[in-house]
N, C-alpha and C. Protein backbone atom coordinates (compact mmCIF):
# COMPACT_ATOMS: atom_id res chain seq x y z
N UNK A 1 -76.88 -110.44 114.42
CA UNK A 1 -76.39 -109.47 115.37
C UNK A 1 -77.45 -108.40 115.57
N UNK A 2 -78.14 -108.20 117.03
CA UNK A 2 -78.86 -107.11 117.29
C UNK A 2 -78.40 -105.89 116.54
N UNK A 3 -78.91 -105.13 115.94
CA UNK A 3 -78.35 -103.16 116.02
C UNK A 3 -79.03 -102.49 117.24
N UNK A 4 -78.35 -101.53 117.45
CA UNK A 4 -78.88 -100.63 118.21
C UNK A 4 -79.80 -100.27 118.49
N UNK A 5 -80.88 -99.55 119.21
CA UNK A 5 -81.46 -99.09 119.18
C UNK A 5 -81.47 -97.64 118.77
N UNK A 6 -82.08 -97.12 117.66
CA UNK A 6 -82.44 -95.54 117.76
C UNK A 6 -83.01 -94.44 118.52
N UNK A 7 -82.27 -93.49 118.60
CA UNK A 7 -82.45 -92.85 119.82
C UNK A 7 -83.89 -92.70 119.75
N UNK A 8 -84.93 -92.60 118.51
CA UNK A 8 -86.29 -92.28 118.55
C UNK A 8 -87.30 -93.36 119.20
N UNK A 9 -86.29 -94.47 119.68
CA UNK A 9 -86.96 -95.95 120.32
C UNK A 9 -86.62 -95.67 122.43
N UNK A 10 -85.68 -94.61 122.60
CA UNK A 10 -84.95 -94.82 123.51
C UNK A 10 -86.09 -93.91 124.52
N UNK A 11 -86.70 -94.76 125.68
CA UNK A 11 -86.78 -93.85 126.50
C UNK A 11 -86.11 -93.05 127.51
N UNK A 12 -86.14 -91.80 127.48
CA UNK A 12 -84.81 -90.73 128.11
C UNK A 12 -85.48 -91.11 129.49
N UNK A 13 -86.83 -91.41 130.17
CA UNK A 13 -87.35 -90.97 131.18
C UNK A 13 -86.78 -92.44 131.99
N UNK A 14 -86.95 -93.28 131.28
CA UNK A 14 -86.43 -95.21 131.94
C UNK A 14 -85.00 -94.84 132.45
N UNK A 15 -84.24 -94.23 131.36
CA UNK A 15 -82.84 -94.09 131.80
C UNK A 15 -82.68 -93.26 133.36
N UNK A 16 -83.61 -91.98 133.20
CA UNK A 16 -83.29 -91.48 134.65
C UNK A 16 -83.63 -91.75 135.34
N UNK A 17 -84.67 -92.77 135.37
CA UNK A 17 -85.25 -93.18 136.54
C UNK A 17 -84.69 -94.24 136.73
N UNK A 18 -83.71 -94.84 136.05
CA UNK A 18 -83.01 -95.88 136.61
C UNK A 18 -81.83 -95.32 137.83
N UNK A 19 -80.96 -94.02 137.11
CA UNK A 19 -80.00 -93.46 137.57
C UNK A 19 -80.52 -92.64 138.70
N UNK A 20 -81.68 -92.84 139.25
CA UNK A 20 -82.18 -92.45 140.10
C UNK A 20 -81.87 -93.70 141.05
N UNK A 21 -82.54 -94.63 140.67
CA UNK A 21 -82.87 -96.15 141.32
C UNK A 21 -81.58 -96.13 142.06
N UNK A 22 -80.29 -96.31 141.35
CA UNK A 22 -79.23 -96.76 141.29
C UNK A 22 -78.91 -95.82 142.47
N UNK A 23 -78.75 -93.70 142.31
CA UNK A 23 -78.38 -93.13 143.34
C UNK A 23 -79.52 -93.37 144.51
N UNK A 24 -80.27 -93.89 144.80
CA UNK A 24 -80.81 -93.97 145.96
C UNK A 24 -80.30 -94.95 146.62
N UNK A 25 -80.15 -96.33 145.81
CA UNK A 25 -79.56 -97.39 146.25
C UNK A 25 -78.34 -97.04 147.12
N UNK A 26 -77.69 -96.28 146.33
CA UNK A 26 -75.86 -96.14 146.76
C UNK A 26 -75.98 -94.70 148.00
N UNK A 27 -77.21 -94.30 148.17
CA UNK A 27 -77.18 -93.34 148.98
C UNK A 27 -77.58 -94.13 150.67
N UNK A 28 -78.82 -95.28 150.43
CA UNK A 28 -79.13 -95.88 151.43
C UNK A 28 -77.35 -96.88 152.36
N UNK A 29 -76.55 -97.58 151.07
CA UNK A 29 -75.72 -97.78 151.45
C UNK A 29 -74.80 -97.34 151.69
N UNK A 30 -74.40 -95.68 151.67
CA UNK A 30 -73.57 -94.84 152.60
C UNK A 30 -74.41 -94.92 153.76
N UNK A 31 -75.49 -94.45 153.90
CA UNK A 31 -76.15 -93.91 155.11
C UNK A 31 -76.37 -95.28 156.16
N UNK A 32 -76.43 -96.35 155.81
CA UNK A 32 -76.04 -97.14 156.64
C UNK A 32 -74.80 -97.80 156.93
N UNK A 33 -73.55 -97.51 156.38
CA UNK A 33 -72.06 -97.68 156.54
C UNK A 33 -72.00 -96.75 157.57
N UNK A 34 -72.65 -95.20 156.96
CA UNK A 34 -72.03 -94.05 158.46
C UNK A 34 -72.54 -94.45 159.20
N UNK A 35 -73.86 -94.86 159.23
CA UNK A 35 -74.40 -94.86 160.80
C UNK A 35 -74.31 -96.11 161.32
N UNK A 36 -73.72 -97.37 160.86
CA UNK A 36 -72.98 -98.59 161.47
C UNK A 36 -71.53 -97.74 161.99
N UNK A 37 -70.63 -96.92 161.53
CA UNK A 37 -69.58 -96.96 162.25
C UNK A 37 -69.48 -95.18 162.88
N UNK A 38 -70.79 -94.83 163.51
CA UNK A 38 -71.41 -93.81 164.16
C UNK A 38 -70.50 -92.23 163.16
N UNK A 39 -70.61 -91.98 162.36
CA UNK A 39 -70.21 -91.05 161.67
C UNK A 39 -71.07 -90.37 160.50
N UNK A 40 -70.95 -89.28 160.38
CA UNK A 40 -71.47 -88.29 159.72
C UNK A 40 -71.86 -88.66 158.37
N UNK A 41 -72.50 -88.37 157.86
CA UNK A 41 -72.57 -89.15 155.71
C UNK A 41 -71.26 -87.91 155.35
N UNK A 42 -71.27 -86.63 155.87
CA UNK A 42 -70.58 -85.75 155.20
C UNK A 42 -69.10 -86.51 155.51
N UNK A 43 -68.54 -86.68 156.73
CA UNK A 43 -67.50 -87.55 157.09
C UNK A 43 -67.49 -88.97 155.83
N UNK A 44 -68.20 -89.63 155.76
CA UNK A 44 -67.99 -91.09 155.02
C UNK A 44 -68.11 -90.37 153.62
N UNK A 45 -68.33 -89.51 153.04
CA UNK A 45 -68.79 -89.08 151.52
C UNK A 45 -66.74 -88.72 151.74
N UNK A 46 -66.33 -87.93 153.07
CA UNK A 46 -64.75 -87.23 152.84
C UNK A 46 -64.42 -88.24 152.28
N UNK A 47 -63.94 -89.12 153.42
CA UNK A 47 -63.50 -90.70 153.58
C UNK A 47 -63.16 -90.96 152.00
N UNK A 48 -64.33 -91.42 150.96
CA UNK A 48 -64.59 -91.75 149.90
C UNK A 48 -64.04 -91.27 148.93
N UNK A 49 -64.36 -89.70 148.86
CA UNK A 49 -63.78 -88.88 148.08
C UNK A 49 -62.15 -88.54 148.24
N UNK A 50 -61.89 -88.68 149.41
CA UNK A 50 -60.03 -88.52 149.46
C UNK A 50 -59.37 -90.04 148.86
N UNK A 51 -59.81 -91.16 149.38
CA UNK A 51 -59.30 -92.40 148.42
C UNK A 51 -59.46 -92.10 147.16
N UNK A 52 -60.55 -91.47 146.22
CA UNK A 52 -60.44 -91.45 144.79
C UNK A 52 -59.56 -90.53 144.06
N UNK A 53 -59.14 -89.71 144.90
CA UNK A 53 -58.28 -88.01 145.16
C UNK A 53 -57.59 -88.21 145.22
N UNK A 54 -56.80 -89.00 146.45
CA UNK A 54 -55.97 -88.61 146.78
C UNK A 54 -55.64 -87.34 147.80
N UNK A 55 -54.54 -87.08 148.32
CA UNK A 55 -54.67 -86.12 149.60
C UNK A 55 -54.98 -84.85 149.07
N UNK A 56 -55.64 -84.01 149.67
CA UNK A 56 -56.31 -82.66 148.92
C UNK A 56 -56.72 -81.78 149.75
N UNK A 57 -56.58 -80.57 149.25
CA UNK A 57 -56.49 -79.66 150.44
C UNK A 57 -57.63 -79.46 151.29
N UNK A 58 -58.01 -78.95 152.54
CA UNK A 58 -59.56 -78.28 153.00
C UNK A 58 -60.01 -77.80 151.99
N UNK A 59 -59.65 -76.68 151.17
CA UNK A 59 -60.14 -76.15 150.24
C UNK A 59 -61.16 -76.78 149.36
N UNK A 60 -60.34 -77.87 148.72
CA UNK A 60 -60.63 -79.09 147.87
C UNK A 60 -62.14 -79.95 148.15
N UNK A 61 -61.64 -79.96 149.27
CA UNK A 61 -62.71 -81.05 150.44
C UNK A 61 -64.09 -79.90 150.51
N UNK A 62 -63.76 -79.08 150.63
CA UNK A 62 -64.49 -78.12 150.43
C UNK A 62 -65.90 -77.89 149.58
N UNK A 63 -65.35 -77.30 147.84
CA UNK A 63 -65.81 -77.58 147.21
C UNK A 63 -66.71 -78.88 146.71
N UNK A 64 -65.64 -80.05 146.68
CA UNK A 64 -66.32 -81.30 146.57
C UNK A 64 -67.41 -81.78 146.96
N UNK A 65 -67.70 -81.29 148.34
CA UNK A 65 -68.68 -82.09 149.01
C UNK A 65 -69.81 -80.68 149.24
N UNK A 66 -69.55 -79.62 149.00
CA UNK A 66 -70.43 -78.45 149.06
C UNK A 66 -70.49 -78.22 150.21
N UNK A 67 -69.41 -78.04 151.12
CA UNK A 67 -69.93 -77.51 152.74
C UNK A 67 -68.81 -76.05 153.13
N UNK A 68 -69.42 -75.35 154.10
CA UNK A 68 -68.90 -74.31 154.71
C UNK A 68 -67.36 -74.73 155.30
N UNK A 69 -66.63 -73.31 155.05
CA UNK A 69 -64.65 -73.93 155.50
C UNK A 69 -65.54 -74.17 156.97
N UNK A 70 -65.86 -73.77 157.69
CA UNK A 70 -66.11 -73.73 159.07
C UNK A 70 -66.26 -75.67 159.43
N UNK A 71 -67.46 -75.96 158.26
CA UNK A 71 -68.04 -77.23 158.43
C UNK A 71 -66.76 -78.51 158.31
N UNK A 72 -65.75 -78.01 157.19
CA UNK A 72 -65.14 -78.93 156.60
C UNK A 72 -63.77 -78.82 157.79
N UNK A 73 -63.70 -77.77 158.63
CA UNK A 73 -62.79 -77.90 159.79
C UNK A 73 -63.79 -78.62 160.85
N UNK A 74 -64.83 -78.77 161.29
CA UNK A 74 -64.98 -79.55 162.32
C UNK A 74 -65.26 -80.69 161.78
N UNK A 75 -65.20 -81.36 160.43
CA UNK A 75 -65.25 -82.68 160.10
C UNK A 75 -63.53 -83.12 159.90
N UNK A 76 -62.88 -82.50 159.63
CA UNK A 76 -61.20 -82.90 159.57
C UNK A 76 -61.22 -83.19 160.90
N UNK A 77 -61.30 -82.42 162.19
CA UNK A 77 -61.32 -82.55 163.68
C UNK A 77 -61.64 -83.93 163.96
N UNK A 78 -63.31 -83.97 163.50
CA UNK A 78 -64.21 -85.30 163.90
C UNK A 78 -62.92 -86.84 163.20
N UNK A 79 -62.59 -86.82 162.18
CA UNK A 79 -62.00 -87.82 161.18
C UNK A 79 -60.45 -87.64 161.75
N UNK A 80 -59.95 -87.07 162.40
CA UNK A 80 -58.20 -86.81 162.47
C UNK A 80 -58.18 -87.26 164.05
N UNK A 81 -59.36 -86.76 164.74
CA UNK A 81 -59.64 -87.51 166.32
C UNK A 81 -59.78 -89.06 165.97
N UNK A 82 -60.64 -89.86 165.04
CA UNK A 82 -60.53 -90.89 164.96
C UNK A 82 -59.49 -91.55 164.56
N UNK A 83 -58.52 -91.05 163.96
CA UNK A 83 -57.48 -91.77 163.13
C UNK A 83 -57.11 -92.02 161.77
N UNK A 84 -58.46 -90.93 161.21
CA UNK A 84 -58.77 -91.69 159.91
C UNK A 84 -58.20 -91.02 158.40
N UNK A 85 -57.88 -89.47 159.00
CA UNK A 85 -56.98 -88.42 158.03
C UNK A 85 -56.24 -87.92 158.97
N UNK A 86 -55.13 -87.65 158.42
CA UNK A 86 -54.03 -86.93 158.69
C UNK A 86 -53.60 -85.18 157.66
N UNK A 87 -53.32 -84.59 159.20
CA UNK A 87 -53.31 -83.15 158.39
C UNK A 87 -51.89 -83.07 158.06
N UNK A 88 -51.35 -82.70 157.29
CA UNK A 88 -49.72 -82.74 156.73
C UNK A 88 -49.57 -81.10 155.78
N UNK A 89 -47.89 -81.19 155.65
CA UNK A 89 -47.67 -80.21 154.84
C UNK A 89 -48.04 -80.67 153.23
N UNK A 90 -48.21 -79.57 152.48
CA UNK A 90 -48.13 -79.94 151.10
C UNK A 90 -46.24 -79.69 150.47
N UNK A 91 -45.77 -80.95 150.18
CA UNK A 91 -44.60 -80.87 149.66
C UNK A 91 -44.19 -80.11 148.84
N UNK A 92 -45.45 -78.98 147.75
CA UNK A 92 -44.63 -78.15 146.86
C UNK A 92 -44.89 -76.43 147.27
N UNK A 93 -45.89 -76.67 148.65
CA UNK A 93 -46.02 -75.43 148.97
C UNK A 93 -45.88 -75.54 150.76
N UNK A 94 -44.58 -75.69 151.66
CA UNK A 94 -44.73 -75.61 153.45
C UNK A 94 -45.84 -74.70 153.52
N UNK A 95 -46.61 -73.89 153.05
CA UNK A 95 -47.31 -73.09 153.92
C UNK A 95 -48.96 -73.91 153.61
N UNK A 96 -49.04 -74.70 152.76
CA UNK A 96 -50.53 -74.99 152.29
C UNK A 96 -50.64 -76.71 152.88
N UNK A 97 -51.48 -76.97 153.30
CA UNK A 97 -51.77 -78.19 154.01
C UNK A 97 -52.61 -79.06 153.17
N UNK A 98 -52.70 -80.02 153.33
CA UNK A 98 -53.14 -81.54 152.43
C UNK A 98 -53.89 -82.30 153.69
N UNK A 99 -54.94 -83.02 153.56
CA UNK A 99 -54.98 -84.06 154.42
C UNK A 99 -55.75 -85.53 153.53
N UNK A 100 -55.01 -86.24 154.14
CA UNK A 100 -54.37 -87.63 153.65
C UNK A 100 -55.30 -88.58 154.73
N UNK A 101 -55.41 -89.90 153.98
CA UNK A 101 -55.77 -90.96 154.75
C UNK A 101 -55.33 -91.44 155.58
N UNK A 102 -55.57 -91.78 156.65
CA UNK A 102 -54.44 -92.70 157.13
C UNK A 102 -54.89 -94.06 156.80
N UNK A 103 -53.76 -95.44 157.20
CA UNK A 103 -54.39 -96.27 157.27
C UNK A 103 -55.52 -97.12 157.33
N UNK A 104 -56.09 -96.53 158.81
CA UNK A 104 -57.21 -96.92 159.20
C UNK A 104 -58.68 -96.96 158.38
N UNK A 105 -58.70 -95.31 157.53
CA UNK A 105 -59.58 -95.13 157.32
C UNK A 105 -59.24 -96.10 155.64
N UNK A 106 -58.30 -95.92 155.18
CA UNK A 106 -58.38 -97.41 154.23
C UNK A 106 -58.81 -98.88 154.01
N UNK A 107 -58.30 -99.48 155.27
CA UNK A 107 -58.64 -100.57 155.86
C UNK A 107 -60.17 -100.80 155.94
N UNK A 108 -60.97 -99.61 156.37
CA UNK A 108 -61.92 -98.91 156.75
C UNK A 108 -63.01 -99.39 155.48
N UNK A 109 -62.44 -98.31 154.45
CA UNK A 109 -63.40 -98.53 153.34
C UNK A 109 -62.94 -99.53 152.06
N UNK A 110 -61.78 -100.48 152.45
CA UNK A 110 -61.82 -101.91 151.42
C UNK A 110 -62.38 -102.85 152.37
N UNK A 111 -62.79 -102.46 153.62
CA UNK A 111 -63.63 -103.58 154.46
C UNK A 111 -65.27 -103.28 154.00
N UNK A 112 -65.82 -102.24 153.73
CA UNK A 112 -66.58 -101.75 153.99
C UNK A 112 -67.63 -102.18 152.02
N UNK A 113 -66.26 -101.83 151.31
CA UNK A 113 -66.16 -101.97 150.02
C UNK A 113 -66.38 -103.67 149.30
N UNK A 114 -65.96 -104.73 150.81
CA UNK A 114 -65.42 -105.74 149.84
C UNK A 114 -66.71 -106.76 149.65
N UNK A 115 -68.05 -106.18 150.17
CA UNK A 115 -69.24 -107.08 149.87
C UNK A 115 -70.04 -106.85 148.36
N UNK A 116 -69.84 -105.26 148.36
CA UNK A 116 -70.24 -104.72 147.05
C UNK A 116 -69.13 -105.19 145.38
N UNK A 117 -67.49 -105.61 145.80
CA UNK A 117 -67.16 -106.16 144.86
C UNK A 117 -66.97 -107.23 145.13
N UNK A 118 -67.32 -108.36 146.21
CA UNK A 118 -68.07 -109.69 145.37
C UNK A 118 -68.70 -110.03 144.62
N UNK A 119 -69.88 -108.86 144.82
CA UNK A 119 -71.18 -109.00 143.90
C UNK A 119 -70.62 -108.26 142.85
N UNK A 120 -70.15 -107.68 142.35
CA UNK A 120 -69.45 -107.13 140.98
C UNK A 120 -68.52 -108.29 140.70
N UNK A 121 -68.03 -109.09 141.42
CA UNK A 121 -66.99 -109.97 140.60
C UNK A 121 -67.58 -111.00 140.45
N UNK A 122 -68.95 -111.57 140.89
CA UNK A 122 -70.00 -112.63 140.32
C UNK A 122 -70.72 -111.88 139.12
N UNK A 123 -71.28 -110.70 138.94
CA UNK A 123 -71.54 -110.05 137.55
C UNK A 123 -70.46 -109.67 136.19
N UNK A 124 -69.02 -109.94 136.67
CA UNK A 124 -68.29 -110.03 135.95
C UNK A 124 -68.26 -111.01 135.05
N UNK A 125 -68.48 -112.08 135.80
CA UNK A 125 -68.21 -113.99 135.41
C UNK A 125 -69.40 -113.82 134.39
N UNK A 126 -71.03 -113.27 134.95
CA UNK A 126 -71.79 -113.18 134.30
C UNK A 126 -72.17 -112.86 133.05
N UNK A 127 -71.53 -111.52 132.84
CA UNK A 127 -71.41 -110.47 131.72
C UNK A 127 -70.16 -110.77 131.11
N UNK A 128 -69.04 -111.33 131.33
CA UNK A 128 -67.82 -110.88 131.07
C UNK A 128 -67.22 -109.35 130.72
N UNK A 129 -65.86 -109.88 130.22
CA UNK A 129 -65.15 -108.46 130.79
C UNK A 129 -65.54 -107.02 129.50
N UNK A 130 -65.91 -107.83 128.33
CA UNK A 130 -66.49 -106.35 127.42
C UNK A 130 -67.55 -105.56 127.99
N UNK A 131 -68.70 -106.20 128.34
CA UNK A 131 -69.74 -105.67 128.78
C UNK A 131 -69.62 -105.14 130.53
N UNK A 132 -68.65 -105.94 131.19
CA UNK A 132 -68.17 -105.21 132.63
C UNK A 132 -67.61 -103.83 131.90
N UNK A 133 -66.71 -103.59 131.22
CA UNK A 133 -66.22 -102.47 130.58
C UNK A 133 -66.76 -101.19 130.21
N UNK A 134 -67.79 -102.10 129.24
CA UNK A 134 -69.10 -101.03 129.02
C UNK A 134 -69.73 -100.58 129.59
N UNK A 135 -70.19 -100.81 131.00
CA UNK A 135 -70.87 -100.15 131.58
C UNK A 135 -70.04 -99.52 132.58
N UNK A 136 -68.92 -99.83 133.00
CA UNK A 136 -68.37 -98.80 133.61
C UNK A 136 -68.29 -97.46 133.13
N UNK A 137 -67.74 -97.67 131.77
CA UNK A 137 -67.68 -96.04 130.84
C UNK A 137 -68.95 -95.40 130.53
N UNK A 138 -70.53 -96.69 130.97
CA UNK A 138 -71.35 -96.31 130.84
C UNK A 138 -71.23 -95.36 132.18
N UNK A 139 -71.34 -95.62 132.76
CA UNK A 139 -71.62 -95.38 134.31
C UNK A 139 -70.58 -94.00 134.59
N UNK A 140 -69.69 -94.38 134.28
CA UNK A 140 -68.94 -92.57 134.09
C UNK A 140 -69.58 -91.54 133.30
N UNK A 141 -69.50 -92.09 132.29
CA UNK A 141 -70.23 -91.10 131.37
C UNK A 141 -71.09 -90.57 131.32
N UNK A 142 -72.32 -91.17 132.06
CA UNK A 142 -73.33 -90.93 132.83
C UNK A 142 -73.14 -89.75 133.82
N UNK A 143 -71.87 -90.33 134.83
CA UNK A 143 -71.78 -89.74 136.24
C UNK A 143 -71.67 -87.98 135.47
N UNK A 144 -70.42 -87.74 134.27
CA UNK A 144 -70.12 -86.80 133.93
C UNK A 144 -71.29 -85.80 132.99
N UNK A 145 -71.84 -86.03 132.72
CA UNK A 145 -73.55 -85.70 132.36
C UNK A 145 -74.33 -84.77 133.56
N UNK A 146 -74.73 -85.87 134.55
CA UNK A 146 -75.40 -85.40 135.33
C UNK A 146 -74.80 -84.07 136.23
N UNK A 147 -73.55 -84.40 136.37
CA UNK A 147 -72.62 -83.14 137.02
C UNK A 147 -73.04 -81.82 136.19
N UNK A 148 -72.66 -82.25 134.62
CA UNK A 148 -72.77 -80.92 133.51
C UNK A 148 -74.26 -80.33 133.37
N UNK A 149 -74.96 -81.25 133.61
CA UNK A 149 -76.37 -80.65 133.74
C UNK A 149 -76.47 -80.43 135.07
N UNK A 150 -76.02 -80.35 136.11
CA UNK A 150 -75.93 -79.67 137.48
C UNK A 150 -75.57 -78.54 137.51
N UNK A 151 -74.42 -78.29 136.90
CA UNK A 151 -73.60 -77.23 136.62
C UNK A 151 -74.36 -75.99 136.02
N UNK A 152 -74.87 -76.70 134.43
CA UNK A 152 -76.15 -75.64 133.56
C UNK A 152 -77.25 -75.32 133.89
N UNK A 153 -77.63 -76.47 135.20
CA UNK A 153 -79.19 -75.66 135.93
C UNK A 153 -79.81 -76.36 134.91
């Protein structure tokens, strides 16, 4: 049975430059999803981020994606003209608003979604399901890192 490697074997610089590799990759394939279905990256990043969310306020949408209330009202406009969110009440507060997916924009991104998990469900077969596992929590754990060192500057 392999052991581990020690962290004094591990290069820190391979790792980020992979997690580099990887966000450029996943950045080229937003930027050509938006601009195949003529829309904004800030619009397709909403899109993305409200499926993992769930419905959430402007506010929310806000923060998340780092843009001006001004910006994040003419992208609700741009996305609610298409069909793709819906502005609604929030059920535990009538005065505070939520906006929600609609359909479309679901349909939208498991169409958009379902070439990238083919190829994850042929690396599944590959790896099987421990090591599919592992790197997901890799891959979070990761994601939650890079945020915290965003955060600390």
């Amino acid at each position: 049975m392999m052991q581990p490697e020690s962290p004094e074997n591990v290069n820190v610089c391979d790792l980020v430059n992979a997690l580099r590799a990887l966000q450029t990759a996943l950045d080229q394939r937003d930027a050509a999803i938006s601009a195949a279905h003529q829309m904004a990256r800030s619009d397709w990043r909403c899109l993305q981020w409200l499926r993992d969310n769930g419905p959430q306020s402007p506010s929310a949408i806000r923060h998340a994606l780092g843009l001006t209330s001004g910006s994040v009202t003419a992208l609700l406009d741009r996305l609610e003209a298409r069909g793709l969110v819906e502005r609604c009440a929030d059920p535990r507060d009538r005065r505070a608003l939520r906006i929600a997916l609609c359909d479309a924009a679901t349909d939208l991104l498991d169409r958009t979604d379902a070439p990238l998990a083919q190829v994850a469900d042929k690396l599944a077969v590959r790896w099987g399901t421990e090591r599919m596992l592992a790197a997901e929590r890799a891959c979070l754990d990761l994601a939650k890192l890079v945020a915290w060192v965003a955060v600390k500057g």
